[in-house]
N, C-alpha and C. Protein backbone atom coordinates (compact mmCIF):
# COMPACT_ATOMS: atom_id res chain seq x y z
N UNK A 1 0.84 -1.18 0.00
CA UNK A 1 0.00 0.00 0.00
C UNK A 1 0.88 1.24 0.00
N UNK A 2 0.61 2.48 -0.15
CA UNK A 2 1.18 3.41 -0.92
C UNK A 2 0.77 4.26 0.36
N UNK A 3 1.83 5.03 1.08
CA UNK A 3 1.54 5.69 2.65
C UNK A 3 2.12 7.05 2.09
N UNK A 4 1.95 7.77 3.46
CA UNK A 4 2.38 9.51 3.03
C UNK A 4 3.17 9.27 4.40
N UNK A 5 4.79 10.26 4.36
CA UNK A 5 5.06 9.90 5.41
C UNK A 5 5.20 11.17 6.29
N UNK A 6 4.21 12.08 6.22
CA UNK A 6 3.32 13.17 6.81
C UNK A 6 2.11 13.83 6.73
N UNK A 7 1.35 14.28 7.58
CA UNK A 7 0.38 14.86 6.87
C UNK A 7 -0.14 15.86 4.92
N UNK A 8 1.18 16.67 5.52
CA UNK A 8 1.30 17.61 4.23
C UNK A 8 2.27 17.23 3.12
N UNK A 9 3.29 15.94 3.14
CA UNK A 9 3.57 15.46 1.92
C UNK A 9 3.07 15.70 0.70
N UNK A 10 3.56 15.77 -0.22
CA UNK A 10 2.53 15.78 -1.71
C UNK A 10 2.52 14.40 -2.26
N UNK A 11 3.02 13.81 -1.58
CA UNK A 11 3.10 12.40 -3.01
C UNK A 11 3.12 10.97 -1.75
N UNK A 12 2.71 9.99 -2.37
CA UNK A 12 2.62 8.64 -1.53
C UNK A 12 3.64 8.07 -1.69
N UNK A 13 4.49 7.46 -0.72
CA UNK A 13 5.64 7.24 -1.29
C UNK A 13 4.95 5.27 -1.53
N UNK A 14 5.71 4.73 -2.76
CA UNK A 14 5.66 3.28 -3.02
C UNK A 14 6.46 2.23 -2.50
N UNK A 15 6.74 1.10 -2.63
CA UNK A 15 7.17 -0.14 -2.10
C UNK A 15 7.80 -0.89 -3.31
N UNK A 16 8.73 -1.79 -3.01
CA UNK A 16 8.69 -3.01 -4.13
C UNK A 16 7.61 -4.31 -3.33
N UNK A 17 7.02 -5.33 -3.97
CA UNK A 17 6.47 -6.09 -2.87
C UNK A 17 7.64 -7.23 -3.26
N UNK A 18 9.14 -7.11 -3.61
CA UNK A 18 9.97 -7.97 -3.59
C UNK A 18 11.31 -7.33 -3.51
N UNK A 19 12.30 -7.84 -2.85
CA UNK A 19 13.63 -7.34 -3.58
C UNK A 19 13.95 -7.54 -5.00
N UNK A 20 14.56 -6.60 -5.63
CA UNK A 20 15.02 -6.62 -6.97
C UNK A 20 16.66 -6.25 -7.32
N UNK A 21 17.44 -6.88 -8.30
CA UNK A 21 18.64 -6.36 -8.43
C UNK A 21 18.19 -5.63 -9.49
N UNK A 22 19.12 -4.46 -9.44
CA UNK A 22 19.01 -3.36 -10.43
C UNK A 22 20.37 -3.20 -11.04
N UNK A 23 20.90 -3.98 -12.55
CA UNK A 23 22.26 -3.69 -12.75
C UNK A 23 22.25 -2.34 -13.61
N UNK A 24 23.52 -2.38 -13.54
CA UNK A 24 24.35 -1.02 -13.78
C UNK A 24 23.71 -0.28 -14.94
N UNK A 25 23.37 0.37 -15.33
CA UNK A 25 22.75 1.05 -16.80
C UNK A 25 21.47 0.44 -16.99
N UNK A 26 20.60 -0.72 -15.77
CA UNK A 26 19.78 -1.12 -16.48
C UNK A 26 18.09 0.01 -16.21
N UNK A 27 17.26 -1.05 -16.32
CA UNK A 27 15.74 -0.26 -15.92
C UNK A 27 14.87 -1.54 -15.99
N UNK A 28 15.26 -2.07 -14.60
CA UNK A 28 14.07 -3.14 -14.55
C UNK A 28 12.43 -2.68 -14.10
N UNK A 29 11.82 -3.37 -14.17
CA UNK A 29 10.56 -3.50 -14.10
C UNK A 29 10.25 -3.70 -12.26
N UNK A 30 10.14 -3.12 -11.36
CA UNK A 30 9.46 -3.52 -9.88
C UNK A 30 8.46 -3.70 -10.04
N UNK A 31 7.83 -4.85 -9.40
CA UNK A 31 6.45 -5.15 -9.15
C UNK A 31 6.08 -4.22 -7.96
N UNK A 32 4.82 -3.89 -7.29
CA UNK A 32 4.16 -3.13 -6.00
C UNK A 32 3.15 -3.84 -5.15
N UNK A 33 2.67 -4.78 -6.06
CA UNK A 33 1.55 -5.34 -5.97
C UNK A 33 0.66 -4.68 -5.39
N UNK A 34 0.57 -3.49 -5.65
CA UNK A 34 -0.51 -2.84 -5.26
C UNK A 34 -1.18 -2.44 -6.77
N UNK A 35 -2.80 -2.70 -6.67
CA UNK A 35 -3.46 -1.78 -7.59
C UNK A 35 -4.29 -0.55 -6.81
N UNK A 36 -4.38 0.33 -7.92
CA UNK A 36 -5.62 1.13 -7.32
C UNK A 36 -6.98 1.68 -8.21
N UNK A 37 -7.71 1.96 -7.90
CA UNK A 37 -8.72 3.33 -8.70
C UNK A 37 -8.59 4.48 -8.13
N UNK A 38 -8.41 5.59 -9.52
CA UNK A 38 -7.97 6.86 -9.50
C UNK A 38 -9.57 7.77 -9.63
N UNK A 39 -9.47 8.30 -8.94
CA UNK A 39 -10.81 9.77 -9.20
C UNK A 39 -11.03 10.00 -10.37
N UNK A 40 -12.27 10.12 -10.97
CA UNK A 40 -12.53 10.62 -12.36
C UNK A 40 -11.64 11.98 -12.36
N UNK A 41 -10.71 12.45 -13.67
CA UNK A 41 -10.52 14.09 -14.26
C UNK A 41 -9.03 13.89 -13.24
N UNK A 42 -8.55 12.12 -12.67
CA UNK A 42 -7.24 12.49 -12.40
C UNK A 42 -6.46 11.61 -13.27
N UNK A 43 -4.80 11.18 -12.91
CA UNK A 43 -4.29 10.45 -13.35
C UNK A 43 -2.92 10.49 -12.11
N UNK A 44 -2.35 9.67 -12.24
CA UNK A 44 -1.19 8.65 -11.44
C UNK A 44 0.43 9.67 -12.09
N UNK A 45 1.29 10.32 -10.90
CA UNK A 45 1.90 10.22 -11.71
C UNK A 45 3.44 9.80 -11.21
N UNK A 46 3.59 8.85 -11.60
CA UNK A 46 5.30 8.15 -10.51
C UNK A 46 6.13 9.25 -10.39
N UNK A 47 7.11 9.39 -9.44
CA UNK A 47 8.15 10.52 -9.62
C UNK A 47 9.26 9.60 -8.56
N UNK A 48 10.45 9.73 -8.97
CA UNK A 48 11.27 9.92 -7.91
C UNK A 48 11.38 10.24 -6.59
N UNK A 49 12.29 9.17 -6.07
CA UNK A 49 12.67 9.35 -4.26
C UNK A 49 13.97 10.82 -4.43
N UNK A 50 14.08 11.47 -3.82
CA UNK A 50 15.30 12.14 -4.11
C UNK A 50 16.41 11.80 -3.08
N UNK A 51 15.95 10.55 -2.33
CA UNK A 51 17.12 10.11 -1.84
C UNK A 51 17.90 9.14 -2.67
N UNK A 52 16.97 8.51 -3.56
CA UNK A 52 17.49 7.20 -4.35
C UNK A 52 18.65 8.14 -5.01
N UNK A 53 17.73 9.10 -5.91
CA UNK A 53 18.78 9.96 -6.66
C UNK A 53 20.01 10.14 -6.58
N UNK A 54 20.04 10.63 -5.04
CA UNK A 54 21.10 11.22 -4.45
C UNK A 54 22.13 10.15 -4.20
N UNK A 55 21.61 9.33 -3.43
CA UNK A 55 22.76 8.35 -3.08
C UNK A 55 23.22 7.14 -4.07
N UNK A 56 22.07 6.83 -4.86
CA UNK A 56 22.07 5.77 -5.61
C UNK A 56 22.34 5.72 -6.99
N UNK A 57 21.72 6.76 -7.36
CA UNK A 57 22.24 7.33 -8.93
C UNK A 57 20.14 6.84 -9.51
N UNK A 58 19.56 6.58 -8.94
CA UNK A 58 18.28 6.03 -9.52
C UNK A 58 17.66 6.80 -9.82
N UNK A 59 16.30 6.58 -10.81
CA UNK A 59 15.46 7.40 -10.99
C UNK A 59 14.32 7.02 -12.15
N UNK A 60 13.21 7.60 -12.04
CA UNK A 60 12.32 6.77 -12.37
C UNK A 60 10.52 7.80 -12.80
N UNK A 61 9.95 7.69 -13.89
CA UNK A 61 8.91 8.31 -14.01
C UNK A 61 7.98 7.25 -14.87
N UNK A 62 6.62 7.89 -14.46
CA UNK A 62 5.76 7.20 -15.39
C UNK A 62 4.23 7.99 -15.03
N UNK A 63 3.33 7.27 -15.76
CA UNK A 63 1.77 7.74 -15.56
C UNK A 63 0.81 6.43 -15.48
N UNK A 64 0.02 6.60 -14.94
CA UNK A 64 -1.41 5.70 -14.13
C UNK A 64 -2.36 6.41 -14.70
N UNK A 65 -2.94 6.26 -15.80
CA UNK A 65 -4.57 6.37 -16.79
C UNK A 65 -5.53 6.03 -15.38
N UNK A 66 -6.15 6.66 -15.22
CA UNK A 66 -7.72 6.29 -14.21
C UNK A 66 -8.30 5.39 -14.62
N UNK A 67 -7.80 4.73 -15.86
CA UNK A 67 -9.24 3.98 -16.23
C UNK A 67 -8.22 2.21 -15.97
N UNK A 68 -6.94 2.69 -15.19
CA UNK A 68 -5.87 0.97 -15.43
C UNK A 68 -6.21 0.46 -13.95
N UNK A 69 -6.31 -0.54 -14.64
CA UNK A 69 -6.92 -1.51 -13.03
C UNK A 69 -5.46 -2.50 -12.73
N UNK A 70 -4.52 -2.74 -13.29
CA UNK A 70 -3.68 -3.93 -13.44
C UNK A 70 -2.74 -2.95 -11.83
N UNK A 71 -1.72 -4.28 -11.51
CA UNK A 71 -0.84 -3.51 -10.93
C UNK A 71 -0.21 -2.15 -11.26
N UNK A 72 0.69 -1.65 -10.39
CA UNK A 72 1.20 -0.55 -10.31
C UNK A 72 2.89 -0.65 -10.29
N UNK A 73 3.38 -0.84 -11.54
CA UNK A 73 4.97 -0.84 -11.97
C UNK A 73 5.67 -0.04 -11.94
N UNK A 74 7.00 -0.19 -11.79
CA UNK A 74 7.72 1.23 -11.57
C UNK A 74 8.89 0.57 -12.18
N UNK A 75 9.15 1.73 -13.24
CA UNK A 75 10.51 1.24 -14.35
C UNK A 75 11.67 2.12 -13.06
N UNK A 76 11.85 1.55 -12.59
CA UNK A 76 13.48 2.18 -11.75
C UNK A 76 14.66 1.47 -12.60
N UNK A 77 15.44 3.21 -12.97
CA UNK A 77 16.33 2.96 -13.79
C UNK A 77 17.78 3.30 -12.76
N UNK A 78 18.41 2.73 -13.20
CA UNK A 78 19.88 2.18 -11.82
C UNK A 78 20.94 3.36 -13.28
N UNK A 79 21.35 4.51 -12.77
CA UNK A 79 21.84 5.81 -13.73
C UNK A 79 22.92 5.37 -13.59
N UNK A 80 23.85 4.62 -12.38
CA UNK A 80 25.17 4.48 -12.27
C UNK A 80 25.72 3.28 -12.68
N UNK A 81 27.10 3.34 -12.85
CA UNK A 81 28.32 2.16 -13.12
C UNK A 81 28.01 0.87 -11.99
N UNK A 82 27.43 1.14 -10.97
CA UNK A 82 27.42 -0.54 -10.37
C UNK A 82 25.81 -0.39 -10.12
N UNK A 83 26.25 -2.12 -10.12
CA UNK A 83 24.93 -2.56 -9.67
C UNK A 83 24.40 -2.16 -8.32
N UNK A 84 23.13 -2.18 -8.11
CA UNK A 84 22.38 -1.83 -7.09
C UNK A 84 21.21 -2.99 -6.74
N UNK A 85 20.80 -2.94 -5.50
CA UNK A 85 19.45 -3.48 -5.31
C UNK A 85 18.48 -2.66 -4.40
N UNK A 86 17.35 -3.42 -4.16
CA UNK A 86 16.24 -2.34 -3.57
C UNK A 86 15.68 -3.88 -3.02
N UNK A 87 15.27 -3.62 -1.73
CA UNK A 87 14.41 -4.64 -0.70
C UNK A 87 13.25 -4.25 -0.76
N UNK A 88 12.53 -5.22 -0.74
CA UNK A 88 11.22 -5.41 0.24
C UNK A 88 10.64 -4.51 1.06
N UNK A 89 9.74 -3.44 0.91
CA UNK A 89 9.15 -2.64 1.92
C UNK A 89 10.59 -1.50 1.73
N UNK A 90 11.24 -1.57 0.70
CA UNK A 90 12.10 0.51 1.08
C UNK A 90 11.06 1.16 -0.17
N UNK A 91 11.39 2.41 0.51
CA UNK A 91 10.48 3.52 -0.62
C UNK A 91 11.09 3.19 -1.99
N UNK A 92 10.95 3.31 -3.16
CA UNK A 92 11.59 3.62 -4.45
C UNK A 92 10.98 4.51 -5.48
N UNK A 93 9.91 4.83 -4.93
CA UNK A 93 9.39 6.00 -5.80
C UNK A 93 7.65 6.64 -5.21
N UNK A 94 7.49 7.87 -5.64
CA UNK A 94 6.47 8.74 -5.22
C UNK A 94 5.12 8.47 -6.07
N UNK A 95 4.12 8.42 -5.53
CA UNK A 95 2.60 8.65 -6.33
C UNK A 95 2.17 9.83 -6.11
N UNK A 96 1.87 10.69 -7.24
CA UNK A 96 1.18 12.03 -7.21
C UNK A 96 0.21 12.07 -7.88
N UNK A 97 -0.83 12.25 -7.10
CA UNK A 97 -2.63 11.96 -7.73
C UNK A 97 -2.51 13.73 -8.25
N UNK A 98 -2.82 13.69 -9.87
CA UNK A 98 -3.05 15.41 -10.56
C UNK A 98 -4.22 15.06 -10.77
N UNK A 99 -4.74 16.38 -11.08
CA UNK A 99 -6.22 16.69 -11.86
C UNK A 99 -5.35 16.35 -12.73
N UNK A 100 -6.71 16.44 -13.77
CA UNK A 100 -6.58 16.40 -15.62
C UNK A 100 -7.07 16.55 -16.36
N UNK A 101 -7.06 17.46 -17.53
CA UNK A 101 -7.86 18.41 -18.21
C UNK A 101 -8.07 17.34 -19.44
N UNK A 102 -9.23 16.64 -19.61
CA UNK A 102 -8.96 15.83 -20.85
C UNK A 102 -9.75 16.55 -22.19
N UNK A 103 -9.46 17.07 -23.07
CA UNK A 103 -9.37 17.85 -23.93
C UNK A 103 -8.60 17.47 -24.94
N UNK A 104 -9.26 16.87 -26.28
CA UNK A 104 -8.49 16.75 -27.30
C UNK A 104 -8.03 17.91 -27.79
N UNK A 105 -6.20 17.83 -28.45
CA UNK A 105 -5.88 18.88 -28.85
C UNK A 105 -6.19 19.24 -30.43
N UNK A 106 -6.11 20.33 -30.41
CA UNK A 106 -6.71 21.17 -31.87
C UNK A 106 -5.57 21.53 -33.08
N UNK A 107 -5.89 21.01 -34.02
CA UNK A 107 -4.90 21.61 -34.94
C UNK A 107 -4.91 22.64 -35.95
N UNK A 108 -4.07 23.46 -35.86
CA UNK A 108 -4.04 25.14 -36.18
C UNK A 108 -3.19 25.19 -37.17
N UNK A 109 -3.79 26.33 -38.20
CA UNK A 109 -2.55 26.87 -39.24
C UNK A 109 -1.39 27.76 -38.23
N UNK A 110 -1.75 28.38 -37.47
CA UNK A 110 -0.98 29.44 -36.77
C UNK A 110 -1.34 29.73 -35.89
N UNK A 111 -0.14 30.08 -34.79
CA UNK A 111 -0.12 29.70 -33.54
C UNK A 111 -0.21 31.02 -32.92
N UNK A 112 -0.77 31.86 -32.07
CA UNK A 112 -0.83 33.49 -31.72
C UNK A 112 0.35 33.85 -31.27
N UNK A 113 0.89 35.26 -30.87
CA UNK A 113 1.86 35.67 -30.56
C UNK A 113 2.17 35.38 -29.36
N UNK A 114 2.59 35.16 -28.36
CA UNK A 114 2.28 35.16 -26.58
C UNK A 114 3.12 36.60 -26.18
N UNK A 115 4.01 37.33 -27.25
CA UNK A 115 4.32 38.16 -26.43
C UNK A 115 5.39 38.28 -25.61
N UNK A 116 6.29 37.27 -25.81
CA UNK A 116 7.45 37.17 -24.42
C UNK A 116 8.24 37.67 -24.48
């Protein structure tokens, strides 16, 4: 399950529900075994630990559609020269529930000035 580890956090931090080796340059696949359902007008969006970052060289993004029922994967990519691993129950990455404006986009001869 996906916890906050304060009230005012912005993001849930995640789990592996296994240890995983992570070699050097790679980007394996973590399982979470967690699923969820997302609020209509949101979406899922993975982000980085900035401790992994920091100490580990890791790092990791993705998106959760409201409408995906399957588990909840996290491509953690291992940035450095050695191998690494990640246990059972450590954080490895953030959930940030956004709104979302779903709005197909429009296609234009020309685009207005903005002025900058």
């Amino acid at each position: 399950m996906a916890t906050k580890g304060s009230a005012k956090a912005a993001g849930h931090d995640i789990y592996p529900n296994e240890g995983t080796d992570l070699p050097a340059r790679g980007q394996p696949v973590v399982g979470t075994g967690m699923a969820l359902r997302l609020p209509n007008n949101t979406y899922g969006r993975i982000g980085p630990r900035s401790n992994l970052a920091v100490k580990h060289q890791m790092t990791n993004a993705g998106v959760i559609d409201a409408n995906y029922r399957g588990e909840v994967m996290v491509v953690l990519a291992n940035l450095g020269d050695q191998p690494d691993q990640v246990q059972k129950g450590e954080r490895i990455a953030q959930l940030f529930i956004e709104n979302i404006h779903n709005r197909e986009p429009q296609e234009v001869t020309q685009l207005d000035d903005p002025k900058r």
